[in-house]
C-alpha atoms as a PDB file:
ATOM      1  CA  UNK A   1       0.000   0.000   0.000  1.00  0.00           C
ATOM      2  CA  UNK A   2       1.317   3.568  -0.753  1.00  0.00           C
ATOM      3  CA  UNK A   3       0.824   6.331   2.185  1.00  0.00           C
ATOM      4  CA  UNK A   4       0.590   9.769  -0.159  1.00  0.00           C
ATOM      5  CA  UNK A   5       0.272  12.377   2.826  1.00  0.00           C
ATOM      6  CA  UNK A   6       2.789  11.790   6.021  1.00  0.00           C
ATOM      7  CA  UNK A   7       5.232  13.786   7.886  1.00  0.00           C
ATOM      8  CA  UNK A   8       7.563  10.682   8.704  1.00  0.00           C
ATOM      9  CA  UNK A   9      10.565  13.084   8.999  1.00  0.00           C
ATOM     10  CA  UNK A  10       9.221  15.072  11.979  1.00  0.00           C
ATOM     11  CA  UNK A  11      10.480  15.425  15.618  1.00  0.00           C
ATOM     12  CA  UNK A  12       7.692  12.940  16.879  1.00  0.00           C
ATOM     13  CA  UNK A  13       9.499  10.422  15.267  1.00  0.00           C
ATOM     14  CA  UNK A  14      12.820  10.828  16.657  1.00  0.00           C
ATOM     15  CA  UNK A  15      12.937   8.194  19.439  1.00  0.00           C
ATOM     16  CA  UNK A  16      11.286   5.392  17.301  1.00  0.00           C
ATOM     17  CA  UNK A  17      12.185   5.993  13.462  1.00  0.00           C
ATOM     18  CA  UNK A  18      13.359   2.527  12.716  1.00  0.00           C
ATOM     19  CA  UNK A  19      10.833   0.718  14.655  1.00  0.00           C
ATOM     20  CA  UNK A  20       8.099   3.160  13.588  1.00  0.00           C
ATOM     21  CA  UNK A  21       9.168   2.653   9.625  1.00  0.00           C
ATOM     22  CA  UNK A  22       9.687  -1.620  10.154  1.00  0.00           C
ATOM     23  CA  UNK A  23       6.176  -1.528  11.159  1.00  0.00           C
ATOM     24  CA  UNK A  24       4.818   0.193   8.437  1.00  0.00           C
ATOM     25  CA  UNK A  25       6.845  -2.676   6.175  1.00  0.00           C
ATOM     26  CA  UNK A  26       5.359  -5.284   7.934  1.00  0.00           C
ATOM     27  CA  UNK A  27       1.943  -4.378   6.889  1.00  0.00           C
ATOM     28  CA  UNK A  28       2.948  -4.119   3.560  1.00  0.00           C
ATOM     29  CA  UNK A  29       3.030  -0.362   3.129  1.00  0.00           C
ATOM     30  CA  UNK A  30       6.541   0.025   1.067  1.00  0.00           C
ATOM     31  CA  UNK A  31       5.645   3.704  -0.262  1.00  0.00           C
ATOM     32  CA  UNK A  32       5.249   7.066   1.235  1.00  0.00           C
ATOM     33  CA  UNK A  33       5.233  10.451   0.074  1.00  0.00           C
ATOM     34  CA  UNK A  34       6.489  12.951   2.639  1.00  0.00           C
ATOM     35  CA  UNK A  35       4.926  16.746   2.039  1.00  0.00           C
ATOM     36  CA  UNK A  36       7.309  19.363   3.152  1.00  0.00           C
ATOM     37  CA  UNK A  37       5.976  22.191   5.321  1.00  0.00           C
ATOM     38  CA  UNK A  38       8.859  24.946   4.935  1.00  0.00           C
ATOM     39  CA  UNK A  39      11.955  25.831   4.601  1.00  0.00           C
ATOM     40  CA  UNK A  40      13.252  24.290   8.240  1.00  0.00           C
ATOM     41  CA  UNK A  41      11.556  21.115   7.287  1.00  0.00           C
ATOM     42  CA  UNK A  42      13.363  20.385   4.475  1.00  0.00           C
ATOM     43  CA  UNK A  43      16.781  19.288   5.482  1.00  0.00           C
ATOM     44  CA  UNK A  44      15.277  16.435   7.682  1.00  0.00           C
ATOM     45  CA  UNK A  45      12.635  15.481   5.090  1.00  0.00           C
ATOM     46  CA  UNK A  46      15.662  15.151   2.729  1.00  0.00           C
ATOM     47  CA  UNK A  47      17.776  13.357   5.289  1.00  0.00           C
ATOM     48  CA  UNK A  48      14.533  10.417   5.560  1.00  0.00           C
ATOM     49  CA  UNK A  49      14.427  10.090   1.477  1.00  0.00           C
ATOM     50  CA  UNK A  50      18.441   9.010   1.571  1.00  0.00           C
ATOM     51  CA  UNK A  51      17.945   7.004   4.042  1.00  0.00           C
ATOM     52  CA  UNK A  52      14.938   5.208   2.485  1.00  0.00           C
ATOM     53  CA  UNK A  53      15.697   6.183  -1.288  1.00  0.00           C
ATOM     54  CA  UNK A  54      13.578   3.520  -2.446  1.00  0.00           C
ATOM     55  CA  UNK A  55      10.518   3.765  -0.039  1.00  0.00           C
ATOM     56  CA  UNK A  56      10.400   7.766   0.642  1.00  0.00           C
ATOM     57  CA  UNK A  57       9.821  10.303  -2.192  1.00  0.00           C
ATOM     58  CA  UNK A  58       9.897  13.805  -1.187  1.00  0.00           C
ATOM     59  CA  UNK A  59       7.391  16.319  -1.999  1.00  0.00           C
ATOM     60  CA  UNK A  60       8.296  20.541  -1.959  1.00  0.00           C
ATOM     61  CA  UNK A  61       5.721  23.313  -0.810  1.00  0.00           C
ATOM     62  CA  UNK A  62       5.112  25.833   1.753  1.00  0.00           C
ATOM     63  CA  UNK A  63       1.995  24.886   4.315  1.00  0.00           C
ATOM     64  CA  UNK A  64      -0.161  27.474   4.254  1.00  0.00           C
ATOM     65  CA  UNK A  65      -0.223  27.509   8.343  1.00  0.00           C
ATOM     66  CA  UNK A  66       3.491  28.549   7.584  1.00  0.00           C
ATOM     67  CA  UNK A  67       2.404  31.308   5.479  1.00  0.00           C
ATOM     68  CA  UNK A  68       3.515  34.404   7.830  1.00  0.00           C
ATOM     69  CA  UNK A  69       5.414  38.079   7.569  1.00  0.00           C
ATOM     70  CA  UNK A  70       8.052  36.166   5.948  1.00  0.00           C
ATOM     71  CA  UNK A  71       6.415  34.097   3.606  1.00  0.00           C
ATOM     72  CA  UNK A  72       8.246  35.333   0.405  1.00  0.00           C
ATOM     73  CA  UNK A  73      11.851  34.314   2.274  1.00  0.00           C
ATOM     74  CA  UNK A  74      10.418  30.823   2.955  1.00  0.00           C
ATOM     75  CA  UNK A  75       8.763  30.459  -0.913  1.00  0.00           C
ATOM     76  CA  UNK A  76      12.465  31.519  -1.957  1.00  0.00           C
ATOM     77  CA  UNK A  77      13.729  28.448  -0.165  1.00  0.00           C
ATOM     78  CA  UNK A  78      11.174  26.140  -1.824  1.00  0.00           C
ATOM     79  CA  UNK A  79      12.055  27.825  -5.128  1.00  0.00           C
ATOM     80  CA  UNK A  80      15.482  26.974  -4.870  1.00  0.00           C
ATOM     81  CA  UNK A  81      15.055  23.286  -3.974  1.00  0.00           C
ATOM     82  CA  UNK A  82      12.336  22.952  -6.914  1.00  0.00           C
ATOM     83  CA  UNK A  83      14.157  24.854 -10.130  1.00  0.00           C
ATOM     84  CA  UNK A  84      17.791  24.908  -8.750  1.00  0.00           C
ATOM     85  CA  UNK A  85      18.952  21.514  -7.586  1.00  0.00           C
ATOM     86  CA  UNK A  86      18.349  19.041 -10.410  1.00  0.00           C
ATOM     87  CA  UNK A  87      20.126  16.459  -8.382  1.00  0.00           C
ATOM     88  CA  UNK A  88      17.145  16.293  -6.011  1.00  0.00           C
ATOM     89  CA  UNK A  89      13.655  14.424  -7.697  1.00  0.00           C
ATOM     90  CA  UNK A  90      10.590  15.812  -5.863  1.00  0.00           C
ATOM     91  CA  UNK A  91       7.320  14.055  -6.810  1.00  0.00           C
ATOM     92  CA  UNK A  92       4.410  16.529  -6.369  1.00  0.00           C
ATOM     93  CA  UNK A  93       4.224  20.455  -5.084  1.00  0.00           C
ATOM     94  CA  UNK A  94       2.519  20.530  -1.505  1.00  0.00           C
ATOM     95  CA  UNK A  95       1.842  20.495   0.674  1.00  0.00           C
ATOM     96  CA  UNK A  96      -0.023  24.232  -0.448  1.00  0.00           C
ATOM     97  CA  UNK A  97      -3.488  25.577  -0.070  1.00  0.00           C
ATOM     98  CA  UNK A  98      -5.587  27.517   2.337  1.00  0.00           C
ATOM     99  CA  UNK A  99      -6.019  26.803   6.004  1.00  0.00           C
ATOM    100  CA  UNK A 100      -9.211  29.432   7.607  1.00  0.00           C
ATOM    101  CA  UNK A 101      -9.272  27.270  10.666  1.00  0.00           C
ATOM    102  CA  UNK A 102      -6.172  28.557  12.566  1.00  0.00           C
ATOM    103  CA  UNK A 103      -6.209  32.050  11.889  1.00  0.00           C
ATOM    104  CA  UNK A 104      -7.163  34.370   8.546  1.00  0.00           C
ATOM    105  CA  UNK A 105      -4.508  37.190   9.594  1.00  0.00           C
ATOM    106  CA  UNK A 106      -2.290  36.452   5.988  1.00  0.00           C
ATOM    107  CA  UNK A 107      -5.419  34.965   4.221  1.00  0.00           C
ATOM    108  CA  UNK A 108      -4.287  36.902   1.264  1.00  0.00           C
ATOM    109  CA  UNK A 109      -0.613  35.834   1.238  1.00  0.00           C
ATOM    110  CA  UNK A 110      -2.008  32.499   1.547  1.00  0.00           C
ATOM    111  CA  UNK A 111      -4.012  32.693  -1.351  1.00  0.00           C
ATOM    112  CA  UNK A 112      -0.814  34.172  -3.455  1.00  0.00           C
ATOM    113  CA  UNK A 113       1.416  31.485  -2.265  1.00  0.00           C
ATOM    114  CA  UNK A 114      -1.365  28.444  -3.347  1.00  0.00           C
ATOM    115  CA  UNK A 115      -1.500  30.230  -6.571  1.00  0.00           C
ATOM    116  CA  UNK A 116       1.965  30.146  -7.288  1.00  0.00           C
ATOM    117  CA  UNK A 117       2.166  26.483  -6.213  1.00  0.00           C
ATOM    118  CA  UNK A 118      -0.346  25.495  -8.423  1.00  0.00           C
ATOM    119  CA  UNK A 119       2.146  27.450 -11.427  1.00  0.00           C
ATOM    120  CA  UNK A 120       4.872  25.358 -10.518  1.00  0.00           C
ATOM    121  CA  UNK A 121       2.597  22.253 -10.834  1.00  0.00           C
ATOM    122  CA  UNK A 122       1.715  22.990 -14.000  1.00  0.00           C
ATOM    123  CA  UNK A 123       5.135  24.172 -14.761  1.00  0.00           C
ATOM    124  CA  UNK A 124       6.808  21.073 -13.622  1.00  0.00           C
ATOM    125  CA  UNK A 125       3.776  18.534 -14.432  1.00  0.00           C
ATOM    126  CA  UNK A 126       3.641  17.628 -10.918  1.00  0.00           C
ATOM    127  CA  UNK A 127       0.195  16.521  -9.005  1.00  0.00           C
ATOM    128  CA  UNK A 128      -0.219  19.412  -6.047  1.00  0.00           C
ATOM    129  CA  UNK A 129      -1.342  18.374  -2.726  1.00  0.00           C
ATOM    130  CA  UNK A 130      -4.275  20.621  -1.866  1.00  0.00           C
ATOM    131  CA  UNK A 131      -4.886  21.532   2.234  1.00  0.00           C
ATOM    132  CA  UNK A 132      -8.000  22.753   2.900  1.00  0.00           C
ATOM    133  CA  UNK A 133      -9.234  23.214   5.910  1.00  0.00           C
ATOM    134  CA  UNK A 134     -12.583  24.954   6.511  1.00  0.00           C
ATOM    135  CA  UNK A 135     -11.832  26.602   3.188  1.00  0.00           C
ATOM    136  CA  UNK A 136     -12.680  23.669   0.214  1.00  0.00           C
ATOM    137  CA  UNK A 137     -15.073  26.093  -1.572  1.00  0.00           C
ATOM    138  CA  UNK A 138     -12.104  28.718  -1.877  1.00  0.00           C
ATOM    139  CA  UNK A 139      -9.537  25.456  -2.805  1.00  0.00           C
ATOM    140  CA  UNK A 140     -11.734  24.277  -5.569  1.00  0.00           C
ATOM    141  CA  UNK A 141     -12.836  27.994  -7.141  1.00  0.00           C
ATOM    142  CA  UNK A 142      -8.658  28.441  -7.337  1.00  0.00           C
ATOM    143  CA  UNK A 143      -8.525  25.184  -9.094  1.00  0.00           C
ATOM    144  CA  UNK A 144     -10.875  25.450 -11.502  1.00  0.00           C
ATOM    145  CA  UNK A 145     -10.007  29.186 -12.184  1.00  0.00           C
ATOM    146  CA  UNK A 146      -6.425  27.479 -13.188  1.00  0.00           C
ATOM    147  CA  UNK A 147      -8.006  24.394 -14.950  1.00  0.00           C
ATOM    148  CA  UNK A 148      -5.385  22.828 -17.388  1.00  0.00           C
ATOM    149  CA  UNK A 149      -4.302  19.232 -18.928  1.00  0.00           C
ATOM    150  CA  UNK A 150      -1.265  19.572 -16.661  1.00  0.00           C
ATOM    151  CA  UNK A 151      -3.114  20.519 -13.311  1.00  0.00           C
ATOM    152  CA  UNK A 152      -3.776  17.132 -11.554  1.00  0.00           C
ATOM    153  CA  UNK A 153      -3.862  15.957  -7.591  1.00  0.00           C
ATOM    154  CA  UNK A 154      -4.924  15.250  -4.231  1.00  0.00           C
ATOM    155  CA  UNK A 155      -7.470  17.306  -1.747  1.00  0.00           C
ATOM    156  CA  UNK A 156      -5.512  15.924   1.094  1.00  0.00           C
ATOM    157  CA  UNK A 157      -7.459  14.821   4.398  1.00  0.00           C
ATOM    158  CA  UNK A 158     -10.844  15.607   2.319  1.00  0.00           C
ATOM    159  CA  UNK A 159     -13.790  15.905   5.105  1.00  0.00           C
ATOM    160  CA  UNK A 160     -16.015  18.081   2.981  1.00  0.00           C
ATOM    161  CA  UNK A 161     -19.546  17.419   1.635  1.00  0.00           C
ATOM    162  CA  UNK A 162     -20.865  15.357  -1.289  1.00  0.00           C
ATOM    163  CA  UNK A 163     -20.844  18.250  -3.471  1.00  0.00           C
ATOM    164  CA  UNK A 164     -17.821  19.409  -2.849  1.00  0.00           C
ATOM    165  CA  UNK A 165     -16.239  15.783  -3.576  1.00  0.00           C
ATOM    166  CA  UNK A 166     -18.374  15.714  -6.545  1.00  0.00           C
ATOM    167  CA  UNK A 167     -16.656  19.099  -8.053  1.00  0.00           C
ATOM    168  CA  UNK A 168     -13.097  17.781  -7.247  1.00  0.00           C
ATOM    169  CA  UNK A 169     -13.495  14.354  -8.996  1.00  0.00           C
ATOM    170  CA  UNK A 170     -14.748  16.448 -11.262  1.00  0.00           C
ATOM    171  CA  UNK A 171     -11.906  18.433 -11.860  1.00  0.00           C
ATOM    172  CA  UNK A 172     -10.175  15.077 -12.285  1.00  0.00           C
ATOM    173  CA  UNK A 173      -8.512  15.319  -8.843  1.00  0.00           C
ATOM    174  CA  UNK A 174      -8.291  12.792  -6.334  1.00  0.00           C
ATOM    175  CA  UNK A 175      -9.645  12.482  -2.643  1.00  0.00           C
ATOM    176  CA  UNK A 176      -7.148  11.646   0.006  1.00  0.00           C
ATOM    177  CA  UNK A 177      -8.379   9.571   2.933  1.00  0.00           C
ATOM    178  CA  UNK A 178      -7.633   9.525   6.051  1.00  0.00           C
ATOM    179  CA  UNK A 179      -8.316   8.964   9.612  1.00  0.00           C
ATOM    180  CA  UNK A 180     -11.564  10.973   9.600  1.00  0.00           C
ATOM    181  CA  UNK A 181     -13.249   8.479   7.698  1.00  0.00           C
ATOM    182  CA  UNK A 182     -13.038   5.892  11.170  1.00  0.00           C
ATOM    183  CA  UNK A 183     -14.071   8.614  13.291  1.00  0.00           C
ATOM    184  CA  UNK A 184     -17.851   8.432  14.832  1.00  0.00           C
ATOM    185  CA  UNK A 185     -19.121  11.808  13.750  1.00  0.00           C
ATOM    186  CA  UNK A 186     -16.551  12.075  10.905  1.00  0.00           C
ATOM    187  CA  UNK A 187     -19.322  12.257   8.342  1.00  0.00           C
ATOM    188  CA  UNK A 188     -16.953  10.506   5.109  1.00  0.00           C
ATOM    189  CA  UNK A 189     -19.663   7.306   5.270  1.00  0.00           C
ATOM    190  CA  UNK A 190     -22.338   9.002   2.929  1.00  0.00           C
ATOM    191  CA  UNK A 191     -19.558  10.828   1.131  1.00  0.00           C
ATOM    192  CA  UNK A 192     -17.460   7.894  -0.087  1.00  0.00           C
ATOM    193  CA  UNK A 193     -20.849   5.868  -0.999  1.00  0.00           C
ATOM    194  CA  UNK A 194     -21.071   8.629  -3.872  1.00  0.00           C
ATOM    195  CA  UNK A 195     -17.625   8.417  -4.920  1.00  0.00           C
ATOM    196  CA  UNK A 196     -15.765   5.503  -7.068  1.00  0.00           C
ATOM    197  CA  UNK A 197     -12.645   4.175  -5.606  1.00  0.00           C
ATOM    198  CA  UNK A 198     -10.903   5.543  -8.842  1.00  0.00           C
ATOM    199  CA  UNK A 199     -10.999   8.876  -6.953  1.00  0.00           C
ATOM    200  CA  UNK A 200      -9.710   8.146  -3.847  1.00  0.00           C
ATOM    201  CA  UNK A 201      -5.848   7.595  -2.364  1.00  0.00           C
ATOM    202  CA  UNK A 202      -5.493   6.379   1.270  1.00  0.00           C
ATOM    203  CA  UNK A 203      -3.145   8.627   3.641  1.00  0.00           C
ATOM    204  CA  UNK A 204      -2.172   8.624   7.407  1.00  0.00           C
ATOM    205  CA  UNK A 205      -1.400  12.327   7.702  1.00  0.00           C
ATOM    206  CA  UNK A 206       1.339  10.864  10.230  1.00  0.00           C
ATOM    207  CA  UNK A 207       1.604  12.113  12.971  1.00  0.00           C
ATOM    208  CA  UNK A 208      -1.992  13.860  13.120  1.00  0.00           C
ATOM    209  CA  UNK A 209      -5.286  12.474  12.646  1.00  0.00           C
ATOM    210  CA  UNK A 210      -4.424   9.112  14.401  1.00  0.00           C
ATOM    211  CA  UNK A 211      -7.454   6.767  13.430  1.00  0.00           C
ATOM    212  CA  UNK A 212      -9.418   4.548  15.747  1.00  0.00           C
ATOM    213  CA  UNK A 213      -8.423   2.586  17.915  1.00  0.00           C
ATOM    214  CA  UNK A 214      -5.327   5.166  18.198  1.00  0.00           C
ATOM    215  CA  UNK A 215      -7.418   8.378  18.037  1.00  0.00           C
ATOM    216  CA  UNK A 216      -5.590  11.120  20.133  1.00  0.00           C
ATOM    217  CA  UNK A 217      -2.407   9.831  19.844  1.00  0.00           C
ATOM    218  CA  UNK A 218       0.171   9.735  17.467  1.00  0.00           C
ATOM    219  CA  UNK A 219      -0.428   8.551  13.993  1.00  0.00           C
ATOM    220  CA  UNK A 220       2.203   6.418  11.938  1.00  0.00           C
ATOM    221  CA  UNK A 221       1.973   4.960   8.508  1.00  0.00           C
ATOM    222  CA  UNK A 222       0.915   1.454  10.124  1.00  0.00           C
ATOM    223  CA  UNK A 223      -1.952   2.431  10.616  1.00  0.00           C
ATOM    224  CA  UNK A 224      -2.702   2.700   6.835  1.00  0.00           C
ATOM    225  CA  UNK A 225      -4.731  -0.691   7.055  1.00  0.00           C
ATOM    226  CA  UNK A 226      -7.504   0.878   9.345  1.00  0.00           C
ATOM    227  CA  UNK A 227      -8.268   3.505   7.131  1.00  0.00           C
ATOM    228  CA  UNK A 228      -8.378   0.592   4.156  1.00  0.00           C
ATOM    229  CA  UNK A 229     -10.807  -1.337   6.439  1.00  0.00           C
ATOM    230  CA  UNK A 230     -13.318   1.076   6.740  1.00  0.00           C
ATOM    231  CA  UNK A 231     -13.464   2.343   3.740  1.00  0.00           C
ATOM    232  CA  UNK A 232     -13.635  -1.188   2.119  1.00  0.00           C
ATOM    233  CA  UNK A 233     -17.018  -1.918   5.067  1.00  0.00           C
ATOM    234  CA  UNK A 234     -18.570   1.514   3.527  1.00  0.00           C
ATOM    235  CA  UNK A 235     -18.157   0.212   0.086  1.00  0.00           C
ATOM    236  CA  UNK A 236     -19.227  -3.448   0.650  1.00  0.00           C
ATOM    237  CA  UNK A 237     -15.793  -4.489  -0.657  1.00  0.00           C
ATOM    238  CA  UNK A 238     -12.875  -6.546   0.653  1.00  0.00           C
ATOM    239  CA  UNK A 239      -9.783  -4.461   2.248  1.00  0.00           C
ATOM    240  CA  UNK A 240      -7.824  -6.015  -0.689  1.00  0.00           C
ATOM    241  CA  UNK A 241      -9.597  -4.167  -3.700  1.00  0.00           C
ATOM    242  CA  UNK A 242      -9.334  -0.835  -1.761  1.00  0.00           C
ATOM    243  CA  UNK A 243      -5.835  -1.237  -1.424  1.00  0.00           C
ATOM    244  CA  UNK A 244      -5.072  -2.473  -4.993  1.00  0.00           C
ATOM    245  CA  UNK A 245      -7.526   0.147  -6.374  1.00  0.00           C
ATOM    246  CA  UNK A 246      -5.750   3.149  -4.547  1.00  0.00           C
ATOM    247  CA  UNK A 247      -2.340   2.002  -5.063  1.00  0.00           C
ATOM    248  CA  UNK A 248      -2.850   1.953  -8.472  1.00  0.00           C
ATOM    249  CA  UNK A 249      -4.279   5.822  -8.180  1.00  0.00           C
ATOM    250  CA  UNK A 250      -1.553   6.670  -6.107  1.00  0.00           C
ATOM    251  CA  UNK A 251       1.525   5.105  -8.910  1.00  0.00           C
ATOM    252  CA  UNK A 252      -0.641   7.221 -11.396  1.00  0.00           C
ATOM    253  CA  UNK A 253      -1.182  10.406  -9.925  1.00  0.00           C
ATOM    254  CA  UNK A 254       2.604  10.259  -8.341  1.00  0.00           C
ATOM    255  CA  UNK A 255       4.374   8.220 -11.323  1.00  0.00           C
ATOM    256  CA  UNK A 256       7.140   7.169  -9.194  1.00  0.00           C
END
């Protein structure tokens, strides 16, 4: 199984990094893409891909939570690593979008800097990873403002409506999901019953989002199977076609 959204390389993972990845091997997950976050992120995100060259495939972007009075230093940074080091493969542009959830104080340097990630994209030909929380409307209006053969990707950690998963398939982007879909009240069951398993990529979000029975605590990419499980009971399928099914998005989408 491939994990397409997890911060592996982060400090929660210091004491147990070996452990934490063998486990995620033993349940067959042998792929994850690691979204950056900014520019102080990027040197250990880096340091996890060499270690795990052939398991770990780095992603560049700017989070939009990171998106602050020096936001045009850190989009220099990511600029740098994406047109100036050829040495250094990334595999999509993320993770980038709008966040109205933790504060709206640079909502309008947040919408520059998801605009210019989405040029890149379609610069590069790489799939962006979309984060949208409380502001999916907004994320899919820039989208389809920008529409293009070359625009393609993921609406990471996707909790919104039917609708709203409706225009984004649409748009011939993909749903990731993750934990949320095991939670009680997480409202993906009605969602997911509209949507075709063509559409959707699984994702731990690692080390947020933890699903049940771990909810509250830190997530890790062995937990990948739980989100598989109940996604296969919603669909009336067997655990084995979801993962097949969004594998096969994710080598697609990622083309790695």
């Amino acid at each position: 199984m491939v994990d397409t959204h997890c911060h592996l390389y982060l400090p929660e993972f210091d004491a147990d990094h070996e452990a934490m990845m063998q486990r995620a091997f033993d349940k067959n997950i042998d792929t994850f893409l690691l979204p950056n976050v900014e520019a102080a992120t990027i040197p250990s995100m880096l340091n996890l891909v060499e270690k795990y060259p052939h398991s770990c495939f780095p992603m560049m972007g700017l989070h939009p939570c990171s998106v602050k009075e020096n936001w045009k230093e850190e989009v220099a940074a990511i600029h740098e690593y994406l047109f100036d080091r050829p040495s250094i493969k990334f595999y999509g542009i993320g993770e980038t979008g709008l966040d109205y959830y933790w504060s709206k104080e640079f909502l309008s340097q947040q919408k520059e800097n998801f605009q210019l990630h989405i040029d890149w994209a379609k610069e590069l030909s790489l799939p962006v990873i979309i984060h949208s929380r409380e502001s999916t409307d907004d994320c899919i209006e820039m989208i389809r403002k920008n529409k293009s053969e070359r625009l393609r990707g993921i609406f990471h950690c996707f909790s919104g409506n039917a609708e709203q998963a409706t225009q984004i398939t649409g748009l011939g982007f993909y749903l990731g999901i993750g934990g949320v879909v095991t939670f009680k009240n997480g409202g993906l069951d009605s969602v997911l019953n509209m949507i075709e398993l063509d559409y959707i990529v699984l994702e731990t979000d690692a080390p947020y989002l933890a699903p049940v029975p771990h909810r509250g605590k830190r997530n890790e990419s062995s937990y990948l199977p739980l989100i598989a499980e109940k996604i296969a009971a919603i669909k009336k399928v067997s655990a084995d076609e979801v993962a097949a099914i969004t594998t096969s998005n994710a080598k697609h989408l990622f083309m790695y």
